[in-house]
N, C-alpha and C. Protein backbone atom coordinates (compact mmCIF):
# COMPACT_ATOMS: atom_id res chain seq x y z
N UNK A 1 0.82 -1.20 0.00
CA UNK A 1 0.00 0.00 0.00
C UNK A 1 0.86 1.26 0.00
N UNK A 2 2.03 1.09 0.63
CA UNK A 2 2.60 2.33 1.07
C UNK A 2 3.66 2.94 -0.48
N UNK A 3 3.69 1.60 -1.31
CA UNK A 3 3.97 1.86 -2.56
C UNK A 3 3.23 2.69 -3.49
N UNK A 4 1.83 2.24 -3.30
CA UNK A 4 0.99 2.55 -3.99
C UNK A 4 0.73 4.07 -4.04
N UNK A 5 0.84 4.64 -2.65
CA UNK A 5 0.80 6.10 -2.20
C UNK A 5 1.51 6.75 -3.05
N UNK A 6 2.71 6.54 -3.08
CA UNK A 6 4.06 6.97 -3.27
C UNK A 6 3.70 7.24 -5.44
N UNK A 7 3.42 6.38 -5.64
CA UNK A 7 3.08 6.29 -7.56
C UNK A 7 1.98 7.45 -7.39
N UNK A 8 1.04 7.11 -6.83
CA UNK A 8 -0.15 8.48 -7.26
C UNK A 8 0.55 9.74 -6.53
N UNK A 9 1.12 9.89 -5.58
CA UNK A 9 1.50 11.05 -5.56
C UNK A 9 2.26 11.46 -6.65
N UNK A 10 3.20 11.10 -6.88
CA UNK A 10 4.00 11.11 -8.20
C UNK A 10 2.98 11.73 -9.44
N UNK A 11 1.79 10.79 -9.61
CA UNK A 11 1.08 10.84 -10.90
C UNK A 11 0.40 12.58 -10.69
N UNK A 12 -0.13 12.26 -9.37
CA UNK A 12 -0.45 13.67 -9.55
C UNK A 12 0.50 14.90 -9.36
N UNK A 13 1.49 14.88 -9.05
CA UNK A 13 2.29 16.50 -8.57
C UNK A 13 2.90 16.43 -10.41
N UNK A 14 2.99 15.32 -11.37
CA UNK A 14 3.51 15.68 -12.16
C UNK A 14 2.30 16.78 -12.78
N UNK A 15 1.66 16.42 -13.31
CA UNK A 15 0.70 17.68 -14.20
C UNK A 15 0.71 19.17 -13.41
N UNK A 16 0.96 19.47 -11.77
CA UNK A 16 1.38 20.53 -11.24
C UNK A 16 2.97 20.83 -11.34
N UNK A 17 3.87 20.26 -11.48
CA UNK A 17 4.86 20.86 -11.70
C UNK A 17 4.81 20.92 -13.47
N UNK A 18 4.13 20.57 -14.35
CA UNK A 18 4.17 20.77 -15.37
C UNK A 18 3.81 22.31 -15.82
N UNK A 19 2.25 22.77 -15.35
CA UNK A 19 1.74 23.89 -15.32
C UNK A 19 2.53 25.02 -14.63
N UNK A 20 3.22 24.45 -13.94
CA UNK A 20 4.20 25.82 -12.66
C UNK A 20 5.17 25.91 -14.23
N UNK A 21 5.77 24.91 -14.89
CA UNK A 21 7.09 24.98 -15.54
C UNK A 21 6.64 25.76 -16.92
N UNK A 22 5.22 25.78 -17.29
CA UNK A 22 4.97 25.73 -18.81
C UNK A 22 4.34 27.90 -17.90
N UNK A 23 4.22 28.33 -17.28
CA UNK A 23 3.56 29.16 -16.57
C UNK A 23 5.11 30.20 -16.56
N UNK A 24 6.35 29.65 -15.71
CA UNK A 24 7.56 30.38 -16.14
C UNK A 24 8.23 30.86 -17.44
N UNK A 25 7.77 29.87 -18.10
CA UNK A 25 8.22 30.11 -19.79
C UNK A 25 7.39 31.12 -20.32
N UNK A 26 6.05 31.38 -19.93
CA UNK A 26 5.09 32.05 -20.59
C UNK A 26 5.51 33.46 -20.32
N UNK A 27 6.09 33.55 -19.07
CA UNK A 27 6.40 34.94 -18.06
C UNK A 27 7.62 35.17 -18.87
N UNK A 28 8.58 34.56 -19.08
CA UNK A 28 9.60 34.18 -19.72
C UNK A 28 10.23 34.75 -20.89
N UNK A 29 8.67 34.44 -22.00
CA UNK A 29 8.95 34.09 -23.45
C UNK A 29 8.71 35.80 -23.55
N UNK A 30 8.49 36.47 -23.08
CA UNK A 30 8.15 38.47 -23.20
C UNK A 30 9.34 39.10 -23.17
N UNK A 31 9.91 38.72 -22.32
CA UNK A 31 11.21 39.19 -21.99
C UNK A 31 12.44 39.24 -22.86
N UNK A 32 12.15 37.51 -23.46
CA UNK A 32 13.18 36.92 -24.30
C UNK A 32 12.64 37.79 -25.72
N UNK A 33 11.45 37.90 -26.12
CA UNK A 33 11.04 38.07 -27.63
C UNK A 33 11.75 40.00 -27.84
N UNK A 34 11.35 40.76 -26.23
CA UNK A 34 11.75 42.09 -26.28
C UNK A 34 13.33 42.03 -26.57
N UNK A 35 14.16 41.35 -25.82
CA UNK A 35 15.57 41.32 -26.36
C UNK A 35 15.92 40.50 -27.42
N UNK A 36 15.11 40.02 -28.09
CA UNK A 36 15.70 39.19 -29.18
C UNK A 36 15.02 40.07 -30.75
N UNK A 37 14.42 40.99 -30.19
CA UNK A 37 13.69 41.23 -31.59
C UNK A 37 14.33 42.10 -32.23
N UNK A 38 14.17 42.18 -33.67
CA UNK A 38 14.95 43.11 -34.37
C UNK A 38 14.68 44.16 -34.62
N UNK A 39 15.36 44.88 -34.71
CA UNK A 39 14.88 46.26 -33.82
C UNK A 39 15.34 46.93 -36.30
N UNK A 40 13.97 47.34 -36.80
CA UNK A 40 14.03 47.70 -38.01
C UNK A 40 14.00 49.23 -38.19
């Protein structure tokens, strides 16, 4: 049983650390596009 815990926790914190990781990039990708853009 105490295995069993251990897999669903797993199953679930992955789709939350997914959204935290895909959530930094978004904050991220503004920053990067202002210094990367070409300035015409």
């Amino acid at each position: 049983m105490d295995v069993w815990i251990k897999i669903q926790t797993l199953i679930w914190l992955f789709p939350i650390l997914f959204i935290f990781h895909d959530f930094e990039e978004i904050i991220m990708l503004e920053n990067w596009i202002n210094n990367n853009r070409q300035k015409d």
